[in-house]
C-alpha atoms as a PDB file:
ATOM      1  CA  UNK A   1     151.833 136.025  95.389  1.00  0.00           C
ATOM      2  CA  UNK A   2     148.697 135.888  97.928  1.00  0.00           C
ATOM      3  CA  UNK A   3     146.097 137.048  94.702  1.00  0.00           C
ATOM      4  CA  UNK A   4     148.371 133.949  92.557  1.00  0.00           C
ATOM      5  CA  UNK A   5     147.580 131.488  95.353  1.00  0.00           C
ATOM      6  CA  UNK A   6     143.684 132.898  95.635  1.00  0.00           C
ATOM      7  CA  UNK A   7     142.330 132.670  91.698  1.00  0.00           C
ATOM      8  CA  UNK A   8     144.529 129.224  91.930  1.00  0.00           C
ATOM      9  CA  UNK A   9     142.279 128.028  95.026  1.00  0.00           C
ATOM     10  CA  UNK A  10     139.252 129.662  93.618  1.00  0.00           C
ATOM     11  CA  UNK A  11     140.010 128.027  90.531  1.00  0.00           C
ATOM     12  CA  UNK A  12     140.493 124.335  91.923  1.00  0.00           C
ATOM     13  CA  UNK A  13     137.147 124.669  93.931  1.00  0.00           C
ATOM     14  CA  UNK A  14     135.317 125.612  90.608  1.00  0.00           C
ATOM     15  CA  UNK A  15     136.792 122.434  89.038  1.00  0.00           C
ATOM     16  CA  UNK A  16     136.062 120.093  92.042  1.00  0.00           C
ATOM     17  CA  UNK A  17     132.417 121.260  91.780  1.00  0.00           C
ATOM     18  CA  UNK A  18     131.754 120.501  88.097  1.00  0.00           C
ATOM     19  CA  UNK A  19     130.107 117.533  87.626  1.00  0.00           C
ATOM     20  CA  UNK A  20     128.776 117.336  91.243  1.00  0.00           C
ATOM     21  CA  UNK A  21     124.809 117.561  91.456  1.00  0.00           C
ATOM     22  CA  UNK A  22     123.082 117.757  94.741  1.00  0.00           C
ATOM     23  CA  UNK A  23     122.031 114.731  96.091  1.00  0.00           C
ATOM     24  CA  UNK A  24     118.280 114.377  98.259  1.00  0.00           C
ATOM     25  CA  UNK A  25     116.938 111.692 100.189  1.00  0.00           C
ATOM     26  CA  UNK A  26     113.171 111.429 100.368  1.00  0.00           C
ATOM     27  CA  UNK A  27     111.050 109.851 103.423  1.00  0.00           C
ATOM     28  CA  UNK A  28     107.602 110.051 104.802  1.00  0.00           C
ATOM     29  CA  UNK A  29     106.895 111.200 107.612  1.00  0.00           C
ATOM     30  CA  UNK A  30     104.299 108.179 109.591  1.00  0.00           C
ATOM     31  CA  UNK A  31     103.749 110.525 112.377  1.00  0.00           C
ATOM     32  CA  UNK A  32     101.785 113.038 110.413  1.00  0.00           C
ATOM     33  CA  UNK A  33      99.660 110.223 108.741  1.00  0.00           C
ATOM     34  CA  UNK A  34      95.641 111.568 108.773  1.00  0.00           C
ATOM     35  CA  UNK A  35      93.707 109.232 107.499  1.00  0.00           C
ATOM     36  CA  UNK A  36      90.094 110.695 107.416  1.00  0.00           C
ATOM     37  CA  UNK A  37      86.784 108.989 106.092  1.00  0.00           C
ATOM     38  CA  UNK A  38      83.375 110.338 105.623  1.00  0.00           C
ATOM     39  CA  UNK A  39      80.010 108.453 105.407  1.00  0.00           C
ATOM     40  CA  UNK A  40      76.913 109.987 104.770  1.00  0.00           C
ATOM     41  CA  UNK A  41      73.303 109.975 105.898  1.00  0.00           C
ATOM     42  CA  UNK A  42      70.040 111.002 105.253  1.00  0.00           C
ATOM     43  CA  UNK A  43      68.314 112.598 102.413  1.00  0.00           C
ATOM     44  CA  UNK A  44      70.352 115.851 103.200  1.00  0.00           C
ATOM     45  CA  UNK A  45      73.783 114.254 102.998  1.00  0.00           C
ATOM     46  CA  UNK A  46      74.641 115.040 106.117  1.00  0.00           C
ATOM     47  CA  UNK A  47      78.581 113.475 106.024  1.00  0.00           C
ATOM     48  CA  UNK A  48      80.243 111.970 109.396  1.00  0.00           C
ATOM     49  CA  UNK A  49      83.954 112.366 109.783  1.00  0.00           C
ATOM     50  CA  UNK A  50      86.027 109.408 111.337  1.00  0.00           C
ATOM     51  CA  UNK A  51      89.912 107.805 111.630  1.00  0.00           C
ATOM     52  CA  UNK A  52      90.742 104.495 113.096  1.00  0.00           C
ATOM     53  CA  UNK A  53      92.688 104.666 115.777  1.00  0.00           C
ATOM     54  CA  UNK A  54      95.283 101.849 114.528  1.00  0.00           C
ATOM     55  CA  UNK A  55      96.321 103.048 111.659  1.00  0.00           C
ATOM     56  CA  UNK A  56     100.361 102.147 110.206  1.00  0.00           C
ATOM     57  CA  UNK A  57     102.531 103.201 107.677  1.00  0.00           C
ATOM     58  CA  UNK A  58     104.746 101.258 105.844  1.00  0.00           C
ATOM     59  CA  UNK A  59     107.670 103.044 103.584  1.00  0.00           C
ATOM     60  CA  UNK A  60     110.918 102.823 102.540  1.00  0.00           C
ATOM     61  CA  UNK A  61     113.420 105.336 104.283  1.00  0.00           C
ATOM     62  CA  UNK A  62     116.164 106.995 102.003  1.00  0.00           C
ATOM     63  CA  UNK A  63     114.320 107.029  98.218  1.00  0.00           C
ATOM     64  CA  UNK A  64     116.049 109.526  95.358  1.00  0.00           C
ATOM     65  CA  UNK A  65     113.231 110.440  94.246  1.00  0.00           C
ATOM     66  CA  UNK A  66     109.496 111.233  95.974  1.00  0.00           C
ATOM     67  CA  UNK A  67     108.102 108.452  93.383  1.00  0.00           C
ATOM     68  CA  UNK A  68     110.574 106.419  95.015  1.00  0.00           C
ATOM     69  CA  UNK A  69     109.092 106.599  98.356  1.00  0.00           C
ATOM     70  CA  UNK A  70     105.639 106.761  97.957  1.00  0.00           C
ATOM     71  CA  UNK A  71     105.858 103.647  95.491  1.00  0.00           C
ATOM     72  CA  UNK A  72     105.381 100.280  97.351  1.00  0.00           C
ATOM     73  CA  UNK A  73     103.922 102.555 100.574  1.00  0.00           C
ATOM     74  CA  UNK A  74     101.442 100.535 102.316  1.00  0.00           C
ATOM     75  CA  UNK A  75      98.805 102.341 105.137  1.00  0.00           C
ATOM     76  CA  UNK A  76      97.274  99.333 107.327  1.00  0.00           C
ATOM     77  CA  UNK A  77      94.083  99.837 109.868  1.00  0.00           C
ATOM     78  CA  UNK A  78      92.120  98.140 111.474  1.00  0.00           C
ATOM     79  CA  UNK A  79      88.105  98.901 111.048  1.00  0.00           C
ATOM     80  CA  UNK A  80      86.944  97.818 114.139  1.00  0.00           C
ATOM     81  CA  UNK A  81      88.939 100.910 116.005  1.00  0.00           C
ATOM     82  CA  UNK A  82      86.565 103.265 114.469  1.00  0.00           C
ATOM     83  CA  UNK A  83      87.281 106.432 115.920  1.00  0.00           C
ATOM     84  CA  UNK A  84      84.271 109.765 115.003  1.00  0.00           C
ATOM     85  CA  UNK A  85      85.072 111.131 118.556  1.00  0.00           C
ATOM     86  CA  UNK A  86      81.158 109.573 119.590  1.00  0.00           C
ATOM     87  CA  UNK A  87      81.221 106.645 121.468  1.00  0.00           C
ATOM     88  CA  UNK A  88      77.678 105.440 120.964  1.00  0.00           C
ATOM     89  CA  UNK A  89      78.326 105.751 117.168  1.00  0.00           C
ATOM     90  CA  UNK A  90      81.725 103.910 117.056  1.00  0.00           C
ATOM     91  CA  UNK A  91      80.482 100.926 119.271  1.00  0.00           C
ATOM     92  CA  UNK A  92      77.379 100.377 116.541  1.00  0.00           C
ATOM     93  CA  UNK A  93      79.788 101.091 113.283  1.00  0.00           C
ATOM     94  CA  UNK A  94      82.743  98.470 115.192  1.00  0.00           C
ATOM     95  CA  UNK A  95      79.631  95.911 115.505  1.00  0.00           C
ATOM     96  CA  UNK A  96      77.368  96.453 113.343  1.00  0.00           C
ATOM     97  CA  UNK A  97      79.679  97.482 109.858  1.00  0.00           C
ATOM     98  CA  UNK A  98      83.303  97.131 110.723  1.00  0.00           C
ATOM     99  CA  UNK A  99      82.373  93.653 113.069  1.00  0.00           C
ATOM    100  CA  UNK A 100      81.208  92.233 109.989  1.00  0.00           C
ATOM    101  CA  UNK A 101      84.653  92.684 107.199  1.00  0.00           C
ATOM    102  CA  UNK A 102      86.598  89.534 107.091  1.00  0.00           C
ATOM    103  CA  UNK A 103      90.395  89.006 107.638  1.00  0.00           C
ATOM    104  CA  UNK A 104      89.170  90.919 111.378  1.00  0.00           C
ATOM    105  CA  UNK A 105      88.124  94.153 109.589  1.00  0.00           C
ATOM    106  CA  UNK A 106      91.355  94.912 108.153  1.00  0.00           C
ATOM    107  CA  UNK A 107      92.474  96.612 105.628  1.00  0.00           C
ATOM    108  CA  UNK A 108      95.296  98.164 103.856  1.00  0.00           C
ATOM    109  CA  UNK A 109      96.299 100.090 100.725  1.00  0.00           C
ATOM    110  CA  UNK A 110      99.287 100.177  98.389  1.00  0.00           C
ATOM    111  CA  UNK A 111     100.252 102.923  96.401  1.00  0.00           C
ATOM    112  CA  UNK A 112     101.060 101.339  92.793  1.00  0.00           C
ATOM    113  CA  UNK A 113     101.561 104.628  90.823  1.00  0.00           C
ATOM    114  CA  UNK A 114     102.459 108.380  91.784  1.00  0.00           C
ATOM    115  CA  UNK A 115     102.361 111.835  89.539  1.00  0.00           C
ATOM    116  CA  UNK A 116     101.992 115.617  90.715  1.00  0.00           C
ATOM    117  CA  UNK A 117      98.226 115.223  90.188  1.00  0.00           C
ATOM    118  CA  UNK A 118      97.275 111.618  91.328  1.00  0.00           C
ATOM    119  CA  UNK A 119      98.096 108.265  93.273  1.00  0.00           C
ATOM    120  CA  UNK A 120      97.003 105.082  91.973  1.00  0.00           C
ATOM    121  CA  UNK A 121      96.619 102.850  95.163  1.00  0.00           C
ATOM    122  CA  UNK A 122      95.731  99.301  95.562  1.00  0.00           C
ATOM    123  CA  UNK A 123      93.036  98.895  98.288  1.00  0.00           C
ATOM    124  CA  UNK A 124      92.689  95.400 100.294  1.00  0.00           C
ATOM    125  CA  UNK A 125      89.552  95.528 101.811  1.00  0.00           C
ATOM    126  CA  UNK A 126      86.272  92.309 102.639  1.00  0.00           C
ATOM    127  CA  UNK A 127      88.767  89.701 100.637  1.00  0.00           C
ATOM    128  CA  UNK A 128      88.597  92.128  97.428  1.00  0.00           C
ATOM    129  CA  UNK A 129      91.222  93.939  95.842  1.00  0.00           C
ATOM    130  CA  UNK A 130      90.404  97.370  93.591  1.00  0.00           C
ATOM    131  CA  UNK A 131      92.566 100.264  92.322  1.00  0.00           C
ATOM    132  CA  UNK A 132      91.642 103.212  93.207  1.00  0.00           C
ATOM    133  CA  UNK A 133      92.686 106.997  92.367  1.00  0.00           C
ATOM    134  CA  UNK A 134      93.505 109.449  94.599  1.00  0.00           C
ATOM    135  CA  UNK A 135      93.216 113.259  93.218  1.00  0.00           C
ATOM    136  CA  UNK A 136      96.793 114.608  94.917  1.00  0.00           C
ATOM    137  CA  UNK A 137      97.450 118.272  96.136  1.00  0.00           C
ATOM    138  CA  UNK A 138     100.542 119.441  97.809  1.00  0.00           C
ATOM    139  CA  UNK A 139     101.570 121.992  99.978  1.00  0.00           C
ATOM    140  CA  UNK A 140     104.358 123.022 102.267  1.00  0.00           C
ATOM    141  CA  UNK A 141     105.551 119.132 101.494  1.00  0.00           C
ATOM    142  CA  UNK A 142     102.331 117.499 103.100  1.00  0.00           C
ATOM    143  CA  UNK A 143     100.695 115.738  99.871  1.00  0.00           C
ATOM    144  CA  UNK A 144      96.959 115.012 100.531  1.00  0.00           C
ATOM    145  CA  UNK A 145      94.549 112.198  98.273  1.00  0.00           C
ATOM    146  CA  UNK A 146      91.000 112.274  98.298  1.00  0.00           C
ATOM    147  CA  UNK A 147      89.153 109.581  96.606  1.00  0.00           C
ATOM    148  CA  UNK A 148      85.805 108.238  96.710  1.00  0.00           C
ATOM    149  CA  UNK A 149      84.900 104.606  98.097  1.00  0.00           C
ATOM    150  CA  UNK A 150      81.793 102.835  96.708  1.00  0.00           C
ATOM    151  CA  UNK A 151      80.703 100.240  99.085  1.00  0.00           C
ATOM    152  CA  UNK A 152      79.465  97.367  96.963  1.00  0.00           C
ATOM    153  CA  UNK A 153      82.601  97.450  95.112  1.00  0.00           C
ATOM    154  CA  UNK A 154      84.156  95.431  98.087  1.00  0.00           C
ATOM    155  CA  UNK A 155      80.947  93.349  98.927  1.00  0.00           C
ATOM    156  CA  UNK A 156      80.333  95.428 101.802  1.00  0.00           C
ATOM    157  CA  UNK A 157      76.473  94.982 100.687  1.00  0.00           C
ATOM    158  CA  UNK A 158      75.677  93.176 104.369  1.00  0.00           C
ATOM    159  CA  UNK A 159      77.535  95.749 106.684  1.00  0.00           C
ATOM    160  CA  UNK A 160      75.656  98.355 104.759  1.00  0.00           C
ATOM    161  CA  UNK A 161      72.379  96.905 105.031  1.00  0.00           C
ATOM    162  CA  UNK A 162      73.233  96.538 108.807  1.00  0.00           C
ATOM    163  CA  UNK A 163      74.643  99.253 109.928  1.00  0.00           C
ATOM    164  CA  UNK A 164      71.473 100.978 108.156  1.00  0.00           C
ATOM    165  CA  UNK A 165      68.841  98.925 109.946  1.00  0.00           C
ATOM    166  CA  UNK A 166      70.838  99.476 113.506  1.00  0.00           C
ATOM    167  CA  UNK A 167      70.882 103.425 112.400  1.00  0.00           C
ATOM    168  CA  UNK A 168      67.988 103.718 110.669  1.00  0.00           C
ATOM    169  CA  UNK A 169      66.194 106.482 112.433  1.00  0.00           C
ATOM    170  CA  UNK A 170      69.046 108.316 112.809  1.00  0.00           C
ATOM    171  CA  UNK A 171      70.077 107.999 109.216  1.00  0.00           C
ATOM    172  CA  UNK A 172      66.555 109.018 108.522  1.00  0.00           C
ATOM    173  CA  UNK A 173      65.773 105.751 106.525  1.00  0.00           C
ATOM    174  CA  UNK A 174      69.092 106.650 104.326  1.00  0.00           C
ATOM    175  CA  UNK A 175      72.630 105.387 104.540  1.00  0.00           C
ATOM    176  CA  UNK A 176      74.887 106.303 101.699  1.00  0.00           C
ATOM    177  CA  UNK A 177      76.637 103.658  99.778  1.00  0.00           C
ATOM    178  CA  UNK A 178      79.652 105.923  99.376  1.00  0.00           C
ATOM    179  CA  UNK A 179      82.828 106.846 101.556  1.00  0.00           C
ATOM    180  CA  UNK A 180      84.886 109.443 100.740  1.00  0.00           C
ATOM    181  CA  UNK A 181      88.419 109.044 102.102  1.00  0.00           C
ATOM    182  CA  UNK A 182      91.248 111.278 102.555  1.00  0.00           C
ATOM    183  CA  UNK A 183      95.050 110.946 103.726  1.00  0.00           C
ATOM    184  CA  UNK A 184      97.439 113.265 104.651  1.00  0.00           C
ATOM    185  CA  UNK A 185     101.216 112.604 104.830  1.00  0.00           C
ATOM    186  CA  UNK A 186     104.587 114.947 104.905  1.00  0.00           C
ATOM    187  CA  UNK A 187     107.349 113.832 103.427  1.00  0.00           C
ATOM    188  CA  UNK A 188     110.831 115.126 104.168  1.00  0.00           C
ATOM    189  CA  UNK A 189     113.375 116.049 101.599  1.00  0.00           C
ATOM    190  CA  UNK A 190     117.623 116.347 102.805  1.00  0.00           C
ATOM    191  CA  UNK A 191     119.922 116.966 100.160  1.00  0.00           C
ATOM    192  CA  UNK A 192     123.390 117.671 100.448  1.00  0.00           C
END
């Protein structure tokens, strides 16, 4: 009688499993947001790393899917709270470059489209709006884009040309009219 009762139970819990997929939630994780830019100088190329120190991200919490949640995710900062860990420096680019962006130097970019390889991201920056792609690696759920700003593309034309004049000898007589820019974000994935 106990083996009749055991294949019976065994049986049932088969049955109430069929049908029944695993279920995940998806969320990003604002906390480990890295949002790292690079400007160049000099003949050389010499690059400067830099963040901003207000930096936010907007997502939705619960997705089904990790398109779900990255879709629609905004990052906002603010350019005058430069941050390249030299004070000197980030007091002439909040001034000089950053002082000069309308809408108070911010800034902000949407993510319109995700795959495994790339984001698509809307970027709000100096009153212009441009789409921009992100190459996307992944690994141990932290997905990193790296794209490539060019600075004329949001009328930036006057920051550059003043931020190069303030830095000029430091620069060497040559500021870059490129940025590249990378962020870093985990996501989280529950199932049940």
């Amino acid at each position: 009688r106990k083996k009749y009762c055991v294949k019976i139970l065994l049986v049932f819990l088969m049955f109430t499993n069929v049908g029944q997929s695993e279920t995940c939630k998806y969320s990003l994780n604002g906390k480990s947001l890295d949002l790292i830019w690079t400007a160049y100088k000099t003949k050389k190329k010499v690059g400067v790393n830099g963040t901003f120190n207000e930096v936010k991200l907007h997502s939705s919490e619960g997705a089904n899917t990790l398109e779900e949640a990255l879709v629609g995710t905004r990052i906002d900062f603010v350019g005058t709270t430069v941050n390249s860990k030299n004070k000197d420096r980030d007091r002439k680019l909040a001034r000089f470059f950053f002082g000069l962006i309308s809408n108070s130097s911010k800034g902000s970019g949407k993510v319109i489209s995700y795959n495994d390889k790339s984001l698509k991201v809307n970027l709000s920056l100096n009153g212009v709006k441009k789409d921009l792609d992100f190459a996307l690696t992944e690994k141990d759920k932290v997905l990193t884009g790296k794209t490539q700003i060019k600075l004329f593309d949001f009328n930036l034309k006057t920051p550059w040309q003043s931020i190069s004049r303030v830095c000029n000898k430091q620069h060497e007589g040559l500021t870059w009219k490129i940025v590249d820019v990378s962020v870093s974000l985990k996501y989280e994935k529950k199932c049940n």
